[in-house]
PDB file of N, CA and C in Angstrom:
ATOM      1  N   UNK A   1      20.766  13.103  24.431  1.00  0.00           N
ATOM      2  CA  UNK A   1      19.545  13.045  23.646  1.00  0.00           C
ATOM      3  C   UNK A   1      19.827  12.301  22.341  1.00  0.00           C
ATOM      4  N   UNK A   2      18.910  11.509  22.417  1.00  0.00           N
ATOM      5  CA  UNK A   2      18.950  10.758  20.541  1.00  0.00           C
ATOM      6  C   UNK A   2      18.807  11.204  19.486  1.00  0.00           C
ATOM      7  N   UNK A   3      19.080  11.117  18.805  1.00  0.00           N
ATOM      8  CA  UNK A   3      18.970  11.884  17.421  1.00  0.00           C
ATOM      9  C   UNK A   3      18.217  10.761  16.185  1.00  0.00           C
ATOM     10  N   UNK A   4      17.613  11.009  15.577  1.00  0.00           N
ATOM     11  CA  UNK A   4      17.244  10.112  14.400  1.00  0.00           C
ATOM     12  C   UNK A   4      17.576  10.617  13.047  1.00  0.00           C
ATOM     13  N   UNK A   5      17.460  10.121  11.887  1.00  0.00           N
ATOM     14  CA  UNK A   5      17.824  11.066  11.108  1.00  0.00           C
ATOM     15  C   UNK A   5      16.483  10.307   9.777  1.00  0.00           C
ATOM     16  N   UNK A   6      16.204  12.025   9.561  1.00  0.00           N
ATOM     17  CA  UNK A   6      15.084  11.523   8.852  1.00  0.00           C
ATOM     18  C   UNK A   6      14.863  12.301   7.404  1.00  0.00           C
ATOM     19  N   UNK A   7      14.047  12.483   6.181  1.00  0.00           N
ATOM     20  CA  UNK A   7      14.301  12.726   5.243  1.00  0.00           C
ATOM     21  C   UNK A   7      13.235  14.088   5.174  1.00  0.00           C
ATOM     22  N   UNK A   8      13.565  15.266   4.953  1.00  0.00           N
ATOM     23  CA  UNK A   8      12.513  16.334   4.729  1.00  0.00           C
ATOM     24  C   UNK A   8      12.003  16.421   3.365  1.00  0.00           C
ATOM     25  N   UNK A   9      11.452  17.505   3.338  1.00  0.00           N
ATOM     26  CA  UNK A   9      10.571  17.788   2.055  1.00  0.00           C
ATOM     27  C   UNK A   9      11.234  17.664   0.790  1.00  0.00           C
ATOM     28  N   UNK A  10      12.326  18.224   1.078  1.00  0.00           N
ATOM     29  CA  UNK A  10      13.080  18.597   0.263  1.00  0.00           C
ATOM     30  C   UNK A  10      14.381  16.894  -0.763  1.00  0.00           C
ATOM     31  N   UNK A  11      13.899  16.299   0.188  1.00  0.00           N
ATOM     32  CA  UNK A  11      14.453  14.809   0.014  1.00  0.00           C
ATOM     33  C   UNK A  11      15.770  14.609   0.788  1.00  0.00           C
ATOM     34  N   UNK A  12      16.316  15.411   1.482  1.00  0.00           N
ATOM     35  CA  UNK A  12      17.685  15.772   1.799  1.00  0.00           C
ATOM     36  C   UNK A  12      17.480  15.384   3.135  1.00  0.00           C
ATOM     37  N   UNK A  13      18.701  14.225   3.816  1.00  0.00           N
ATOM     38  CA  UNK A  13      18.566  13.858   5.174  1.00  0.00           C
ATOM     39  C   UNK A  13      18.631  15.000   6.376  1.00  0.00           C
ATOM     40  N   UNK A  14      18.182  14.935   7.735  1.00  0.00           N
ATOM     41  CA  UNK A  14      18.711  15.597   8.661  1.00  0.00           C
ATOM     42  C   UNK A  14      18.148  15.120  10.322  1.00  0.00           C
ATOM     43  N   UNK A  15      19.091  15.908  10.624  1.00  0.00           N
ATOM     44  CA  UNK A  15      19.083  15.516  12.270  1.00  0.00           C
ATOM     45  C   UNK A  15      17.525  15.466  12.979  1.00  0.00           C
ATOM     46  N   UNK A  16      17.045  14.465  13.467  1.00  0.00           N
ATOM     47  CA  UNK A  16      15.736  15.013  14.355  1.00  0.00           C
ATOM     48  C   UNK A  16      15.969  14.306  15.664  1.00  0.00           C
ATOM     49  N   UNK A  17      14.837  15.179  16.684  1.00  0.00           N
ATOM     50  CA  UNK A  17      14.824  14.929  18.259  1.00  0.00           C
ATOM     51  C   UNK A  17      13.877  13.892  17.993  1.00  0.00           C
ATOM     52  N   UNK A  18      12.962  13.548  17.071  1.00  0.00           N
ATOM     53  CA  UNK A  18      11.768  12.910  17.180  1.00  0.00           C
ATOM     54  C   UNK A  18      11.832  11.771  16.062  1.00  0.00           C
ATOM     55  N   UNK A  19      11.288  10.640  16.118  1.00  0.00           N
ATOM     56  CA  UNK A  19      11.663   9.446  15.512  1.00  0.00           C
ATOM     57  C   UNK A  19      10.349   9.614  14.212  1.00  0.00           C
ATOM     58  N   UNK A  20      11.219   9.264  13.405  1.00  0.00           N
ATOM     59  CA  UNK A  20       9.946   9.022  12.116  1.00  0.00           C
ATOM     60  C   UNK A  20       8.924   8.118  12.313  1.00  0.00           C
ATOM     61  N   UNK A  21       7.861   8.580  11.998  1.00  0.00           N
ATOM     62  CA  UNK A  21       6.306   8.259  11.920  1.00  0.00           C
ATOM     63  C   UNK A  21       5.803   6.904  11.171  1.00  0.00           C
ATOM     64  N   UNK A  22       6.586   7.389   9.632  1.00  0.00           N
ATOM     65  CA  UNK A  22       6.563   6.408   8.111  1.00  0.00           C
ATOM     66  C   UNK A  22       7.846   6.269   8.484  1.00  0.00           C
ATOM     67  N   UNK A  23       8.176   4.604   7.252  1.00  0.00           N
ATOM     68  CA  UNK A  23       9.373   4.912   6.658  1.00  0.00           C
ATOM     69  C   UNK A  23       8.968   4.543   5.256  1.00  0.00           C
ATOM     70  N   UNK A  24      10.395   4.529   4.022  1.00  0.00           N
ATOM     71  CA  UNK A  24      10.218   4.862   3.022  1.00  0.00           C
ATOM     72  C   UNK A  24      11.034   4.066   2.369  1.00  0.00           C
ATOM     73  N   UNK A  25      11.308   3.789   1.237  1.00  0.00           N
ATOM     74  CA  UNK A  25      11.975   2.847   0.303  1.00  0.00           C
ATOM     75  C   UNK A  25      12.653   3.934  -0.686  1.00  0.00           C
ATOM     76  N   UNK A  26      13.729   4.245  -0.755  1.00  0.00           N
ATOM     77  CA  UNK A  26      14.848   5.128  -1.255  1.00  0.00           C
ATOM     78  C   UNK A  26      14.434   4.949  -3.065  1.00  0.00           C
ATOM     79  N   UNK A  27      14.619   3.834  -3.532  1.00  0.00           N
ATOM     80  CA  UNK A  27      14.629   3.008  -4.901  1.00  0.00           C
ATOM     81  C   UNK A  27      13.452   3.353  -5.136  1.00  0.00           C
ATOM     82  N   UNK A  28      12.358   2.882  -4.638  1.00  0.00           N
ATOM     83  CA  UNK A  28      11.070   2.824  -5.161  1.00  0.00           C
ATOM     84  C   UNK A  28      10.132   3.955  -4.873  1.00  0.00           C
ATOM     85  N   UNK A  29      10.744   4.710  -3.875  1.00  0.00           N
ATOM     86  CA  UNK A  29       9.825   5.622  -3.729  1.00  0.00           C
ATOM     87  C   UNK A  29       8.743   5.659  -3.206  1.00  0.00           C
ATOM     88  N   UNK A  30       8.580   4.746  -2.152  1.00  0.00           N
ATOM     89  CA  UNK A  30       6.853   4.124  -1.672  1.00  0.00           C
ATOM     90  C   UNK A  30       7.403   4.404   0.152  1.00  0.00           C
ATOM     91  N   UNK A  31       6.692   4.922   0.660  1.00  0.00           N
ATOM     92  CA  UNK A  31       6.432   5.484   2.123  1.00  0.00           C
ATOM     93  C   UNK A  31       5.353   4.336   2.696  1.00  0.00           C
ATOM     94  N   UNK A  32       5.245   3.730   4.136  1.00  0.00           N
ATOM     95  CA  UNK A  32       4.041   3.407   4.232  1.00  0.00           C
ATOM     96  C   UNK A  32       4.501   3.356   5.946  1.00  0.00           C
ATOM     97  N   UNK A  33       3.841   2.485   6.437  1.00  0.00           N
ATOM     98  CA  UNK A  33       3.799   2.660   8.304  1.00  0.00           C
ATOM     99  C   UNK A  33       4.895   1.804   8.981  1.00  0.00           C
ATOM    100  N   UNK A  34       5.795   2.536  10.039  1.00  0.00           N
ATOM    101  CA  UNK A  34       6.388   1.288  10.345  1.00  0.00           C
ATOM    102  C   UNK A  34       6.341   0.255  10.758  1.00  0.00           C
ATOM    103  N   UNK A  35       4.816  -0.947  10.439  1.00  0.00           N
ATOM    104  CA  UNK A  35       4.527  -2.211  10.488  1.00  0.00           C
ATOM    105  C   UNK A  35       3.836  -2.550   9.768  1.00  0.00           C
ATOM    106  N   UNK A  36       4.332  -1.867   7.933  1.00  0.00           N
ATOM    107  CA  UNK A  36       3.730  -2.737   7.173  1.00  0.00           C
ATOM    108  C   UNK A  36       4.127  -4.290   6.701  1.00  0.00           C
ATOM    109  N   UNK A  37       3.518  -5.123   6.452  1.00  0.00           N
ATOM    110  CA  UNK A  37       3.516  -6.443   6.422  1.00  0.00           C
ATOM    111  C   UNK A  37       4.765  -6.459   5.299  1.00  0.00           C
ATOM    112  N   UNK A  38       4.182  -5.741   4.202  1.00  0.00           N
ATOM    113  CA  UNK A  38       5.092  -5.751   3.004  1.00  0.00           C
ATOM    114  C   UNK A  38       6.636  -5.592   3.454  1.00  0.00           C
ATOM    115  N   UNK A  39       7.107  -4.353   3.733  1.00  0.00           N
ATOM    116  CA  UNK A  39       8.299  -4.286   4.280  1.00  0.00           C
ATOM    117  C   UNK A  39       8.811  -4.962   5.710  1.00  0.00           C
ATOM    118  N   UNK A  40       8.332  -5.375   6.572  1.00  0.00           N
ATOM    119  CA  UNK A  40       9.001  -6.383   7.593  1.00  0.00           C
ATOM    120  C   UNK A  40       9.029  -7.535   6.758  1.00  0.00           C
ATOM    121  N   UNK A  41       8.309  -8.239   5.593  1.00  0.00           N
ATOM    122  CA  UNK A  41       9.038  -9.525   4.945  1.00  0.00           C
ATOM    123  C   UNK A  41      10.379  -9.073   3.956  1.00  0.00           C
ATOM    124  N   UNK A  42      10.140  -7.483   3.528  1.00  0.00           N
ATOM    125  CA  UNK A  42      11.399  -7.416   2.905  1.00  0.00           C
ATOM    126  C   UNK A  42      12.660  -7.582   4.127  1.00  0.00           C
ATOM    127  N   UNK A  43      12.499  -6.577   4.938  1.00  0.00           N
ATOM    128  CA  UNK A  43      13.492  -6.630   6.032  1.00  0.00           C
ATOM    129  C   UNK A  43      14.285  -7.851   6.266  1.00  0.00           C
ATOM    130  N   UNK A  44      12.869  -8.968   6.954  1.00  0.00           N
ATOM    131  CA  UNK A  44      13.253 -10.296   7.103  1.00  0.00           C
ATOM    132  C   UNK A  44      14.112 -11.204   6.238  1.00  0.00           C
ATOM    133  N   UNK A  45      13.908 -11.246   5.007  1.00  0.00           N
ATOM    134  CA  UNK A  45      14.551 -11.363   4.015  1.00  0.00           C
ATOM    135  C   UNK A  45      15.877 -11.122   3.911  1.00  0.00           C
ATOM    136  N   UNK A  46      16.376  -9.932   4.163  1.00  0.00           N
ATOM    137  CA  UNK A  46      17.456  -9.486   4.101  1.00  0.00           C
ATOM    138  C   UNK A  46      17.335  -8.332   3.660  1.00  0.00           C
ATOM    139  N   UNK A  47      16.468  -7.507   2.947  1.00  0.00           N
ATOM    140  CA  UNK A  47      16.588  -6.962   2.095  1.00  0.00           C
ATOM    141  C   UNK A  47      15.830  -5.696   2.465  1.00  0.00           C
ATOM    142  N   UNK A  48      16.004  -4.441   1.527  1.00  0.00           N
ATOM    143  CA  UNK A  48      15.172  -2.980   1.978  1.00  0.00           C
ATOM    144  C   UNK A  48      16.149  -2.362   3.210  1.00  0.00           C
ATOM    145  N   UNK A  49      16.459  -3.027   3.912  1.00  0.00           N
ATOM    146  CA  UNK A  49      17.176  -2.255   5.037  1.00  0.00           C
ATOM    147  C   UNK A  49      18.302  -1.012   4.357  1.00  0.00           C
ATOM    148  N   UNK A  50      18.759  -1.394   3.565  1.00  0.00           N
ATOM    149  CA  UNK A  50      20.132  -0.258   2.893  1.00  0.00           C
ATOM    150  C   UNK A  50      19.353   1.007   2.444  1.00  0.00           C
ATOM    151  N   UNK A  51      18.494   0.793   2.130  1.00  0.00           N
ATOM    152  CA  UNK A  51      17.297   1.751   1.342  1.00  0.00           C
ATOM    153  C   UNK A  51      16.495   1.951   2.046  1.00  0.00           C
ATOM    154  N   UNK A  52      16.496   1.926   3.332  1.00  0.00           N
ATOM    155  CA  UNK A  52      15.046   2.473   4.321  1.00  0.00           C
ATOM    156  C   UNK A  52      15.462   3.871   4.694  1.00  0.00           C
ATOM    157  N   UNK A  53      14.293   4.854   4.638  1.00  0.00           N
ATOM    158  CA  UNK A  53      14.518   6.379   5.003  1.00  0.00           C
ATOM    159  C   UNK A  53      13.060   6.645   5.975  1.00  0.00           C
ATOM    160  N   UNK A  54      13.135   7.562   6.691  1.00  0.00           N
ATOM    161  CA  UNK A  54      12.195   7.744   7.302  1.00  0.00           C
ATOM    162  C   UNK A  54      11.813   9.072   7.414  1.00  0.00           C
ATOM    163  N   UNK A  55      10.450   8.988   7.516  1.00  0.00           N
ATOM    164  CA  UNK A  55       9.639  10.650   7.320  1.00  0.00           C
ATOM    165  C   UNK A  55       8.375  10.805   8.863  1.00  0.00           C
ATOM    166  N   UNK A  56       8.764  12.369   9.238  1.00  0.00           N
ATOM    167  CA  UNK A  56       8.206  12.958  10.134  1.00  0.00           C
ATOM    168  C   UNK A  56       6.472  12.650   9.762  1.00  0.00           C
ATOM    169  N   UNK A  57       6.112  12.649   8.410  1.00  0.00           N
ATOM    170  CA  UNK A  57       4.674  12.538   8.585  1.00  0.00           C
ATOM    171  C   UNK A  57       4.393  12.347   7.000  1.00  0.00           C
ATOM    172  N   UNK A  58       3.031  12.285   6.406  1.00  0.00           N
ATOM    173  CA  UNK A  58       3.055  11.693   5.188  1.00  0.00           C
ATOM    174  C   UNK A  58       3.566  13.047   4.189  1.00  0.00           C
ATOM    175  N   UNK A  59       2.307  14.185   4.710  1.00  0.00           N
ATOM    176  CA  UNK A  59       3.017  15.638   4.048  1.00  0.00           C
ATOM    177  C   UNK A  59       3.970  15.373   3.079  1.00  0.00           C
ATOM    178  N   UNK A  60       5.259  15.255   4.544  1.00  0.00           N
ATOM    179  CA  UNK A  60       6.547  15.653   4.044  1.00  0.00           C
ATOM    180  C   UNK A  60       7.282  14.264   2.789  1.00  0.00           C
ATOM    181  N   UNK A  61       6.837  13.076   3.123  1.00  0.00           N
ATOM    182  CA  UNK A  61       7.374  11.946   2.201  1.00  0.00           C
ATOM    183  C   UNK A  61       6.839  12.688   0.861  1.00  0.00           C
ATOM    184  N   UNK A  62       5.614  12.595   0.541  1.00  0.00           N
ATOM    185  CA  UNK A  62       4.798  13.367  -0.287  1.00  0.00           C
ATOM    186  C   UNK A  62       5.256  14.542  -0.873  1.00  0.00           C
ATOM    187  N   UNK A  63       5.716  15.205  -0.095  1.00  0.00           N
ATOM    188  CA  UNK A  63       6.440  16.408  -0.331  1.00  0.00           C
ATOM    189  C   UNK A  63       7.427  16.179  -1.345  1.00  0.00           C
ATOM    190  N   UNK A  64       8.579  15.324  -0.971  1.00  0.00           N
ATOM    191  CA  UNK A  64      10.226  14.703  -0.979  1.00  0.00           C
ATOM    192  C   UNK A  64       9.409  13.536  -2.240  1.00  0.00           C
ATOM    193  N   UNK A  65       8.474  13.175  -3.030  1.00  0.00           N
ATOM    194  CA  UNK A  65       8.612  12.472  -4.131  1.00  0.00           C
ATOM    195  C   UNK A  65       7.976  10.876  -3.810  1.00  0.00           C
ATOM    196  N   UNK A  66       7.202  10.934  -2.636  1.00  0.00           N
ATOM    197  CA  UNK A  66       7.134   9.619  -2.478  1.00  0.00           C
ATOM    198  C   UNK A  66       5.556   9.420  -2.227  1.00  0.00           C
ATOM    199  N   UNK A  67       5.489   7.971  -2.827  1.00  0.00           N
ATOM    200  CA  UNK A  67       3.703   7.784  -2.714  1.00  0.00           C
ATOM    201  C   UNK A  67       3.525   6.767  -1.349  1.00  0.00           C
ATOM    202  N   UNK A  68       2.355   6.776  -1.208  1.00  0.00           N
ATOM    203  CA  UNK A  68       1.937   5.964  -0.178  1.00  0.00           C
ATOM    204  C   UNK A  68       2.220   4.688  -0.591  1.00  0.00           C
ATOM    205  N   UNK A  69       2.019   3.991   0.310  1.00  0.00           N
ATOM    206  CA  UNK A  69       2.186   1.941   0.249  1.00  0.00           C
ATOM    207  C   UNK A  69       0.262   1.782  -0.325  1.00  0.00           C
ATOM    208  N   UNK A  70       0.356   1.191  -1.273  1.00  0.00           N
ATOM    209  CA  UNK A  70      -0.696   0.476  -1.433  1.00  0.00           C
ATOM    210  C   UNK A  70      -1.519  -0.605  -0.113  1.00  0.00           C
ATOM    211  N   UNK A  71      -0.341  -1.590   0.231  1.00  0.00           N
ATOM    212  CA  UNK A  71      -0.850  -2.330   1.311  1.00  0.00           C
ATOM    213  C   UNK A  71      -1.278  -1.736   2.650  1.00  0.00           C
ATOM    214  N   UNK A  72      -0.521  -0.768   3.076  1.00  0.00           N
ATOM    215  CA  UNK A  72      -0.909  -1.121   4.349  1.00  0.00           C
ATOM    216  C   UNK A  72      -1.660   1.039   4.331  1.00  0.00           C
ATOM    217  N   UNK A  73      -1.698   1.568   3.138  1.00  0.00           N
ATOM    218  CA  UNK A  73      -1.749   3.117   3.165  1.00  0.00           C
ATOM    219  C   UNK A  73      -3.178   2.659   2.285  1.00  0.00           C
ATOM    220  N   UNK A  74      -4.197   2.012   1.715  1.00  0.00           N
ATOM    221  CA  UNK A  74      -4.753   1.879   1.499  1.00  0.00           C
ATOM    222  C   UNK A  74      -5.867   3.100   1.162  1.00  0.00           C
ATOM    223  N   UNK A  75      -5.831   3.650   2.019  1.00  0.00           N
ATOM    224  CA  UNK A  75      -6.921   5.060   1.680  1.00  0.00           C
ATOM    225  C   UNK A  75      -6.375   6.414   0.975  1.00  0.00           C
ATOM    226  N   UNK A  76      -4.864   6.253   1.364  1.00  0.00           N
ATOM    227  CA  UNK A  76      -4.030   7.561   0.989  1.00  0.00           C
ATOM    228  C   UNK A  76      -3.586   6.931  -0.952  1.00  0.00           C
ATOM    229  N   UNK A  77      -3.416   5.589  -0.441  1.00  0.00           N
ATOM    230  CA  UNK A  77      -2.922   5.638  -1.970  1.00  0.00           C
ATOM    231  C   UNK A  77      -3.773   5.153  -3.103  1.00  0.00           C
ATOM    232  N   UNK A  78      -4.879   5.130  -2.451  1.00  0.00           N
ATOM    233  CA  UNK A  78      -6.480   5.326  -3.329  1.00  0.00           C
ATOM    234  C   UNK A  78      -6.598   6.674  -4.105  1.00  0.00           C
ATOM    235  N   UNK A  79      -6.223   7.544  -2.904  1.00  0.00           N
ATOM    236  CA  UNK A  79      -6.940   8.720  -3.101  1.00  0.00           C
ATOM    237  C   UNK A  79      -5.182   9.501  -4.115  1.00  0.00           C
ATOM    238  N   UNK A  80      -3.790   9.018  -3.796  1.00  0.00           N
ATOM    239  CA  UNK A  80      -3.044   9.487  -4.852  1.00  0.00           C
ATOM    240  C   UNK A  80      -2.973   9.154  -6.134  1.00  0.00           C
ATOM    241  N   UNK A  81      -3.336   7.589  -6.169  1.00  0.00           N
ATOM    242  CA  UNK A  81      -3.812   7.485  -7.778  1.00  0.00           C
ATOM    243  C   UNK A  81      -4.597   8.180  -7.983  1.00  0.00           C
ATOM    244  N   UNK A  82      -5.661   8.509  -7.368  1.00  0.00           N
ATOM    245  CA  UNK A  82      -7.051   9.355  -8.335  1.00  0.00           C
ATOM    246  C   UNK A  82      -6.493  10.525  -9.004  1.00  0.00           C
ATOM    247  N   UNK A  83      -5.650  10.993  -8.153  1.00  0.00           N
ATOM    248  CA  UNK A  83      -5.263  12.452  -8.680  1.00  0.00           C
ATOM    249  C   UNK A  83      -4.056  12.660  -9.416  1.00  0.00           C
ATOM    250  N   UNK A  84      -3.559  11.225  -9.712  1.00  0.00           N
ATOM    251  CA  UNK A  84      -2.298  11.145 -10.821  1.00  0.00           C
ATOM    252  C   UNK A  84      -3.271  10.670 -12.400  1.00  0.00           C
ATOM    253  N   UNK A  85      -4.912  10.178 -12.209  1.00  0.00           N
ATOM    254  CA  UNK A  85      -4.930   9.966 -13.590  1.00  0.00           C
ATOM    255  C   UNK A  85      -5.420  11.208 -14.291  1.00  0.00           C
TER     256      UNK A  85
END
């Protein structure tokens, strides 16, 4: 069985049976889908890969310190600015 390893609430890595949903940017702190535009040009680039983490669902990124992607989370990170001003 495969294992993935993904980031809980708590921010702290661990073992899962089930592959992350999001992934996440370690540095910046921004979660969004795994085919946002933004991060496959970082990827492509070269770059973001050292710093990619991945989360079971938004909850938990959210949980663990992290905001939605503007680009491609559009409704979620509408609605987290509102409630950070």
């Amino acid at each position: 069985m495969k294992a993935w390893t993904l980031l809980g609430a708590d921010g702290r890595p661990y073992p899962s049976p089930a592959p992350g949903t999001l992934g996440g940017h370690r540095t910046s702190r921004i979660y969004g889908r795994l085919d946002c535009p933004t991060a496959l040009r970082a990827i492509a680039r070269g770059g973001y890969v050292k710093e990619r983490v991945f989360f079971l669902d938004a909850a938990t990124a959210q949980a663990a310190g992290y905001r939605p992607c503007a680009r491609c989370m559009k409704d979620a990170y509408r609605e987290w600015k509102a409630h950070r001003e």
